[in-house]
C-alpha atoms as a PDB file:
ATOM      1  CA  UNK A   1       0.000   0.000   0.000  1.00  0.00           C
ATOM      2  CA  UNK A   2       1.396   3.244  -1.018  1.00  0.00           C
ATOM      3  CA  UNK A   3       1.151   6.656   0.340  1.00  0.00           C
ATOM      4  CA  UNK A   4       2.937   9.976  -0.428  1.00  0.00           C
ATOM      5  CA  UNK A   5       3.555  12.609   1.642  1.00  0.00           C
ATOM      6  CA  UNK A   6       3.387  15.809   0.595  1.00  0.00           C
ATOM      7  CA  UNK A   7       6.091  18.510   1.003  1.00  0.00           C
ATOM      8  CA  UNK A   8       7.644  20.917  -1.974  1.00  0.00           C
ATOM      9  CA  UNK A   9      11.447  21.098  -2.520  1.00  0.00           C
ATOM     10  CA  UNK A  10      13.361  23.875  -3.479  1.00  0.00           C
ATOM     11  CA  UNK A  11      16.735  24.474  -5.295  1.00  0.00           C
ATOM     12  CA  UNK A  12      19.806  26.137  -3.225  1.00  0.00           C
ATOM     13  CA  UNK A  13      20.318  29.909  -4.611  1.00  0.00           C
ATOM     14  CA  UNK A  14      23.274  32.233  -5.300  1.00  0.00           C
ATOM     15  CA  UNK A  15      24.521  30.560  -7.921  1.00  0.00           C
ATOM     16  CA  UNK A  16      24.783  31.801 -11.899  1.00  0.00           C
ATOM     17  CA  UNK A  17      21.984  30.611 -13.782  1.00  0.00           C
ATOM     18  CA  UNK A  18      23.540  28.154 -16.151  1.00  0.00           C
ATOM     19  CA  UNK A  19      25.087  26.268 -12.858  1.00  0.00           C
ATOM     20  CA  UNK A  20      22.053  26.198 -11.157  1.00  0.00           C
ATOM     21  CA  UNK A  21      20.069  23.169 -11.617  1.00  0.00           C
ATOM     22  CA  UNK A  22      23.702  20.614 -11.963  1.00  0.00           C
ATOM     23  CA  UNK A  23      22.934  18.002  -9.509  1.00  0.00           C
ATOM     24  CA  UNK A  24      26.420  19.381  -7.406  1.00  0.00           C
ATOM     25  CA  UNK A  25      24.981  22.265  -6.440  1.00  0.00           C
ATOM     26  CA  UNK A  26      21.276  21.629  -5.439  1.00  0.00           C
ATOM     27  CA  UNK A  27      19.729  20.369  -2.420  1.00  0.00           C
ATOM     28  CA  UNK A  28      16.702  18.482  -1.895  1.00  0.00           C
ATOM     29  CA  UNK A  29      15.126  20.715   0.890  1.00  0.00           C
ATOM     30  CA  UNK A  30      11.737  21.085   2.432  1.00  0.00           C
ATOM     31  CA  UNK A  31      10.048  24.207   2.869  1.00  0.00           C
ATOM     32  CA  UNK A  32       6.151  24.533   2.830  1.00  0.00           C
ATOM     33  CA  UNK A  33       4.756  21.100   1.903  1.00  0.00           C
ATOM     34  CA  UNK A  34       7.890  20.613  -0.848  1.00  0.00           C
ATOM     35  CA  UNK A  35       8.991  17.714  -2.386  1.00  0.00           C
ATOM     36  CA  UNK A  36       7.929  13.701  -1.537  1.00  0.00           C
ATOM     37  CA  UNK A  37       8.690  10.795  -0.994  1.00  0.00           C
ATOM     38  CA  UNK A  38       6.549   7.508  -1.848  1.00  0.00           C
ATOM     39  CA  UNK A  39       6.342   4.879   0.667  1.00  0.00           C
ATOM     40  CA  UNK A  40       5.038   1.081   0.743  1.00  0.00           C
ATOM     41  CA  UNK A  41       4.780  -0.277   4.108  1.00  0.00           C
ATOM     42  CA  UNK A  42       2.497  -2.891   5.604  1.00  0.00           C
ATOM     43  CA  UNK A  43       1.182  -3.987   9.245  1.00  0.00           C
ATOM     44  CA  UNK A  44      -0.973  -6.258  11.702  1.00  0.00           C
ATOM     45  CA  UNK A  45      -2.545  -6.071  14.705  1.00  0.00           C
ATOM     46  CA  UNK A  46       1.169  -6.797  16.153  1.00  0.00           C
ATOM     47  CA  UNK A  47       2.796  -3.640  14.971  1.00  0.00           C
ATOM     48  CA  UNK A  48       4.090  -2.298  11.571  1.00  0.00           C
ATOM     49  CA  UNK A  49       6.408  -4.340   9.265  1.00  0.00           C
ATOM     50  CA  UNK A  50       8.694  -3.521   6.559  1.00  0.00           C
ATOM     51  CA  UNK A  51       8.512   0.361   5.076  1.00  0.00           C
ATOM     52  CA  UNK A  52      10.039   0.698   1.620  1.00  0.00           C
ATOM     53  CA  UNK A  53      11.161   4.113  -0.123  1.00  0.00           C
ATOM     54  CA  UNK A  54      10.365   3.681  -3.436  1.00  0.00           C
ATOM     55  CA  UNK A  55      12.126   6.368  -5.695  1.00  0.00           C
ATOM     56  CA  UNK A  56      10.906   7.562  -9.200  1.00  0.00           C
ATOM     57  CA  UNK A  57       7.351   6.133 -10.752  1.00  0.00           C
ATOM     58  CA  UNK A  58       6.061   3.502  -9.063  1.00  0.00           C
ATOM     59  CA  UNK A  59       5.324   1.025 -12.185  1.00  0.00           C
ATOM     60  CA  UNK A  60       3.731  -2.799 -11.743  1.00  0.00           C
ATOM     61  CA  UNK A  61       7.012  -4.486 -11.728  1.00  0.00           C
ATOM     62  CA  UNK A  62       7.999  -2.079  -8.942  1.00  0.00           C
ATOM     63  CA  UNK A  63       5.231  -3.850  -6.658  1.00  0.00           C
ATOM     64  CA  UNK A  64       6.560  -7.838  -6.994  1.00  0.00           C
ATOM     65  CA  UNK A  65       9.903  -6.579  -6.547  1.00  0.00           C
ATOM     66  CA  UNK A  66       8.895  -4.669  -3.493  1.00  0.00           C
ATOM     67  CA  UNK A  67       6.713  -8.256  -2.035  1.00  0.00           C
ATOM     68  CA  UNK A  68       9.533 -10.267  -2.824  1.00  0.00           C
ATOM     69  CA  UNK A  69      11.765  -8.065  -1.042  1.00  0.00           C
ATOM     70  CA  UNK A  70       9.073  -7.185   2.216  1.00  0.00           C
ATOM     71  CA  UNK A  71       6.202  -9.392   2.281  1.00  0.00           C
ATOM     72  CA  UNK A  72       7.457 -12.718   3.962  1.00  0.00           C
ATOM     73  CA  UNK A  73      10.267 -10.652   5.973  1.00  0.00           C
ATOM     74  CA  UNK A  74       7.601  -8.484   7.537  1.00  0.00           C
ATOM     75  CA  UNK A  75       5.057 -11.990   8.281  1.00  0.00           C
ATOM     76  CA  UNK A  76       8.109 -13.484  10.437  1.00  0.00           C
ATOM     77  CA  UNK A  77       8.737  -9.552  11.795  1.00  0.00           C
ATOM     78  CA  UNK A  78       5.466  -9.599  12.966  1.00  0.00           C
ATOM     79  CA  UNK A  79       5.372 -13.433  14.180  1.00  0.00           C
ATOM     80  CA  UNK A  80       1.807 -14.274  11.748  1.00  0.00           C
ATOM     81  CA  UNK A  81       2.840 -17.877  11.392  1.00  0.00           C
ATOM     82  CA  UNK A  82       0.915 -19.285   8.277  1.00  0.00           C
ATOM     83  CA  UNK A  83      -2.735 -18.178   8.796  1.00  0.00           C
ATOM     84  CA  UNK A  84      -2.594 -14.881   7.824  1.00  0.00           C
ATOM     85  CA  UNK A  85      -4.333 -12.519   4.545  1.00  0.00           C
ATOM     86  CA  UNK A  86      -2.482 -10.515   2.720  1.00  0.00           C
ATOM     87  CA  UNK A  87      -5.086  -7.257   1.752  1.00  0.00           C
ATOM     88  CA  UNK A  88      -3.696  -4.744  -1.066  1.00  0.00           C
ATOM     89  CA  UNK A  89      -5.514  -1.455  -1.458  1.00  0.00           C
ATOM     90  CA  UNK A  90      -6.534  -2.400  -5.011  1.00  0.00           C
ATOM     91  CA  UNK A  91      -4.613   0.342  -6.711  1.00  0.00           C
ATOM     92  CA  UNK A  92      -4.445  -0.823 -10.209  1.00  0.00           C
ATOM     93  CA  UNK A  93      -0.290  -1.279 -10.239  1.00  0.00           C
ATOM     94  CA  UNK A  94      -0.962  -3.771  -7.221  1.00  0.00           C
ATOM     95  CA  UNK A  95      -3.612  -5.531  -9.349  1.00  0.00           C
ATOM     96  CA  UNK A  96      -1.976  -6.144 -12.423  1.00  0.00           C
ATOM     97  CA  UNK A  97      -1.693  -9.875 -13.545  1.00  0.00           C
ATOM     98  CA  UNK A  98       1.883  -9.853 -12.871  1.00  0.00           C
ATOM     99  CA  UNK A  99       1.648  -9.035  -9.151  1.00  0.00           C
ATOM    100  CA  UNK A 100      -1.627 -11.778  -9.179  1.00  0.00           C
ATOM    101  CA  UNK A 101       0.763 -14.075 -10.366  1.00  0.00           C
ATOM    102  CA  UNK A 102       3.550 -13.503  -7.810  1.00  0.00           C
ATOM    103  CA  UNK A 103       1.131 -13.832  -5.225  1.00  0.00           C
ATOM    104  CA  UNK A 104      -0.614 -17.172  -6.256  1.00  0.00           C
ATOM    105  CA  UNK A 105       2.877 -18.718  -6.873  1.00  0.00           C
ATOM    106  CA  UNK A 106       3.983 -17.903  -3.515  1.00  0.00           C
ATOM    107  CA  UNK A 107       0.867 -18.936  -1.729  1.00  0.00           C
ATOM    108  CA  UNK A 108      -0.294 -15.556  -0.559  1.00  0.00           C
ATOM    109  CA  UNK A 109      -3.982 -15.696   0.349  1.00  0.00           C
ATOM    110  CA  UNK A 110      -5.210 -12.369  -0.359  1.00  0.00           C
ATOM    111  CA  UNK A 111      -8.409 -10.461   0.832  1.00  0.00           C
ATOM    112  CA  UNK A 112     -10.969 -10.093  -1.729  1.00  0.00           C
ATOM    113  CA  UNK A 113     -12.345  -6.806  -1.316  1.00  0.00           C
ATOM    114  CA  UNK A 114     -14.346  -3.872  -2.955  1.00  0.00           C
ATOM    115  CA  UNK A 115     -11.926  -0.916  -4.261  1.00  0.00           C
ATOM    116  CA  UNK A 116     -14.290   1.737  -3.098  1.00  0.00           C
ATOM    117  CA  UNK A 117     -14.525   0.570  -0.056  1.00  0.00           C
ATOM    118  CA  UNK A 118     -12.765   3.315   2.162  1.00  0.00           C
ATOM    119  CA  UNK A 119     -13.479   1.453   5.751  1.00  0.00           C
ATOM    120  CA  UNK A 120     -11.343  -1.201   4.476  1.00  0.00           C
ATOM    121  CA  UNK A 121      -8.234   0.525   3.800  1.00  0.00           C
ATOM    122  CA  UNK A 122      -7.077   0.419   7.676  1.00  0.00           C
ATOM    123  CA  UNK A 123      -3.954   1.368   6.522  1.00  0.00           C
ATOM    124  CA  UNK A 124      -4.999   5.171   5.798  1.00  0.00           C
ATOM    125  CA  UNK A 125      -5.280   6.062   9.274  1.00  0.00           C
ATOM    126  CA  UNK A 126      -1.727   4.530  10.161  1.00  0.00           C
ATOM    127  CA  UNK A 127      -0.359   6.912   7.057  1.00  0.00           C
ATOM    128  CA  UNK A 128      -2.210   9.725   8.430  1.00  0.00           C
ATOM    129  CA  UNK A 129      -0.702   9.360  12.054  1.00  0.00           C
ATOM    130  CA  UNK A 130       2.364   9.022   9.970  1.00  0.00           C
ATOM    131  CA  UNK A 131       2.054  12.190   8.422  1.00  0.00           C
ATOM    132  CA  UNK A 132       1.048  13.634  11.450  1.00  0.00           C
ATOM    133  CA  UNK A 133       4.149  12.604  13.423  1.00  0.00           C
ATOM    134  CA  UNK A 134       6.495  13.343  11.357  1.00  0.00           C
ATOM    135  CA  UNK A 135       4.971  17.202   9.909  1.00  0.00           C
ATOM    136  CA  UNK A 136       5.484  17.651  13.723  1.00  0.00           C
ATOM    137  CA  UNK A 137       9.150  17.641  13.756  1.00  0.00           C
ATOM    138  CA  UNK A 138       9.434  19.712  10.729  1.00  0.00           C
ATOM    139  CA  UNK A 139      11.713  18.391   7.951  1.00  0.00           C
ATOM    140  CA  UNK A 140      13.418  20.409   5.623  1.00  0.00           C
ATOM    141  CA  UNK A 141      15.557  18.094   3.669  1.00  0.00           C
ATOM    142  CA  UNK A 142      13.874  14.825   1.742  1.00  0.00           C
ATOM    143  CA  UNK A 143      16.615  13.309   3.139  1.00  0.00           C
ATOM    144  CA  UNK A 144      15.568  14.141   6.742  1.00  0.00           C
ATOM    145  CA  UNK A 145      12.077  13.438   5.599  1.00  0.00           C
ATOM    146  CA  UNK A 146      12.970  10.020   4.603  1.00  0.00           C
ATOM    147  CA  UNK A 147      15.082   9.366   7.484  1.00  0.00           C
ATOM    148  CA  UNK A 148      12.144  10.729  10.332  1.00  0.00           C
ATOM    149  CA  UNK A 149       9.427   8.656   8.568  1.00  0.00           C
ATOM    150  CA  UNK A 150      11.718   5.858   9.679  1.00  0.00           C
ATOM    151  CA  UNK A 151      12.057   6.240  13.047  1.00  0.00           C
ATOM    152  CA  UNK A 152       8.133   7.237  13.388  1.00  0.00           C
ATOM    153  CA  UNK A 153       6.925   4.094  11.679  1.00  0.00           C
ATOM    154  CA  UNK A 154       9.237   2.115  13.891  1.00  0.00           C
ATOM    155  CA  UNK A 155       7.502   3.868  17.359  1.00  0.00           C
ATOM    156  CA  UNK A 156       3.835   3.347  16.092  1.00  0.00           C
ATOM    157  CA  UNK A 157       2.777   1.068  18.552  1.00  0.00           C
ATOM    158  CA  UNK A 158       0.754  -2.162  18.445  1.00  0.00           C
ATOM    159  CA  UNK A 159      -1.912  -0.975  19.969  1.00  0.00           C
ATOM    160  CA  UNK A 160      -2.487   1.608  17.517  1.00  0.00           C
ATOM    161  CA  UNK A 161      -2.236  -0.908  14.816  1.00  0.00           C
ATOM    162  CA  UNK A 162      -4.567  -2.998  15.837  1.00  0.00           C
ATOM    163  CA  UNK A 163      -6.936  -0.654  17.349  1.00  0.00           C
ATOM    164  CA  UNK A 164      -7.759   0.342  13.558  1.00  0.00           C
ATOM    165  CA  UNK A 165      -8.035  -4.006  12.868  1.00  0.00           C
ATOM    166  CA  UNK A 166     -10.633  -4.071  15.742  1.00  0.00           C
ATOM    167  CA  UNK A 167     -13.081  -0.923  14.744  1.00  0.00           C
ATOM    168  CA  UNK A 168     -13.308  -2.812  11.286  1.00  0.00           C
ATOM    169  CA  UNK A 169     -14.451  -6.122  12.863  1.00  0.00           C
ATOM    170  CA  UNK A 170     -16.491  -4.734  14.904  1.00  0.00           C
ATOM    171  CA  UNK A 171     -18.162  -2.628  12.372  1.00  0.00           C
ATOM    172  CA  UNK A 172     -18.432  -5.537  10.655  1.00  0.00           C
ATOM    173  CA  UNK A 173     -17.371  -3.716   7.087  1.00  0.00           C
ATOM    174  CA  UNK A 174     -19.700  -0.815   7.531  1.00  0.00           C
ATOM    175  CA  UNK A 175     -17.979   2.699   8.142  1.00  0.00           C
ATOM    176  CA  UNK A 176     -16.707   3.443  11.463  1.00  0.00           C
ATOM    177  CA  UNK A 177     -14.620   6.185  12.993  1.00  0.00           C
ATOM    178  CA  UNK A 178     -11.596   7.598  11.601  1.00  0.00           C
END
């Protein structure tokens, strides 16, 4: 599941025109909402797993890649065992046959679900406390961005993540409060 977070960048100033925009002299900063970064990161009831920076377009192949890489790293993270459901938020790169196919060869049961269906996407409200947490300590470089979106995803606590789990059971599918 993907997420970006918003912020603009802006280029370091001073310099002629013509030597401007060489990659030696800019900076990646963060002033006013500049710049982002595009994250995939998963989680259970038990806490969050693996959080991947993804750089450039995010294109189909991108997503195997990143569930070879994450998926079955962040089940054993998070101590599932083998009864667990793997649930995608139905963005079209995730659904491509390609990523289908990965995920039927290696045995990944996933959650059949409707795409419009906000109230189960639980992970929205984890990105949003995300966001939160990390606007809150003011970046100003992507690379400090990057870098404090870490450490924040590695303090959300279980209880938070499965807080969000338990409203949608208990809701039974229907909206509930976030």
């Amino acid at each position: 599941m993907w997420t970006k977070i918003i912020l603009f960048g802006e280029m370091s100033s001073g310099l002629m025109k013509q030597e401007a925009c060489t990659p030696k002299n800019t900076i990646p900063t963060v002033k006013h909402r500049g710049g982002s970064i595009m994250l995939w990161g998963c989680f259970a009831a038990g806490g969050t797993g693996a959080r991947h920076k993804r750089d450039g377009i995010m294109k189909m192949e991108n997503s195997v890649d990143i569930l070879k890489q994450h998926l079955k790293t962040s089940v054993r993270k998070l101590k599932l065992g083998r009864k667990w459901v793997f649930q995608m938020d139905n963005d079209p790169k995730h659904t491509f046959k390609v990523v289908a196919k990965w995920l039927k060869d290696n045995k990944v049961k996933v959650l059949e679900w409707p795409s419009q269906s906000p109230d189960l996407k639980p992970i929205e409200p984890l990105w949003a406390e995300l966001k939160k947490r990390v606007r809150a300590r003011r970046p100003s470089t992507l690379t400090q961005l990057h870098q404090l979106c870490q450490e924040e995803w590695a303090k959300i606590h279980p209880t938070y993540c499965g807080k969000r789990l338990t409203q949608v059971k208990q809701f039974k599918g229907n909206a509930t409060k976030y």
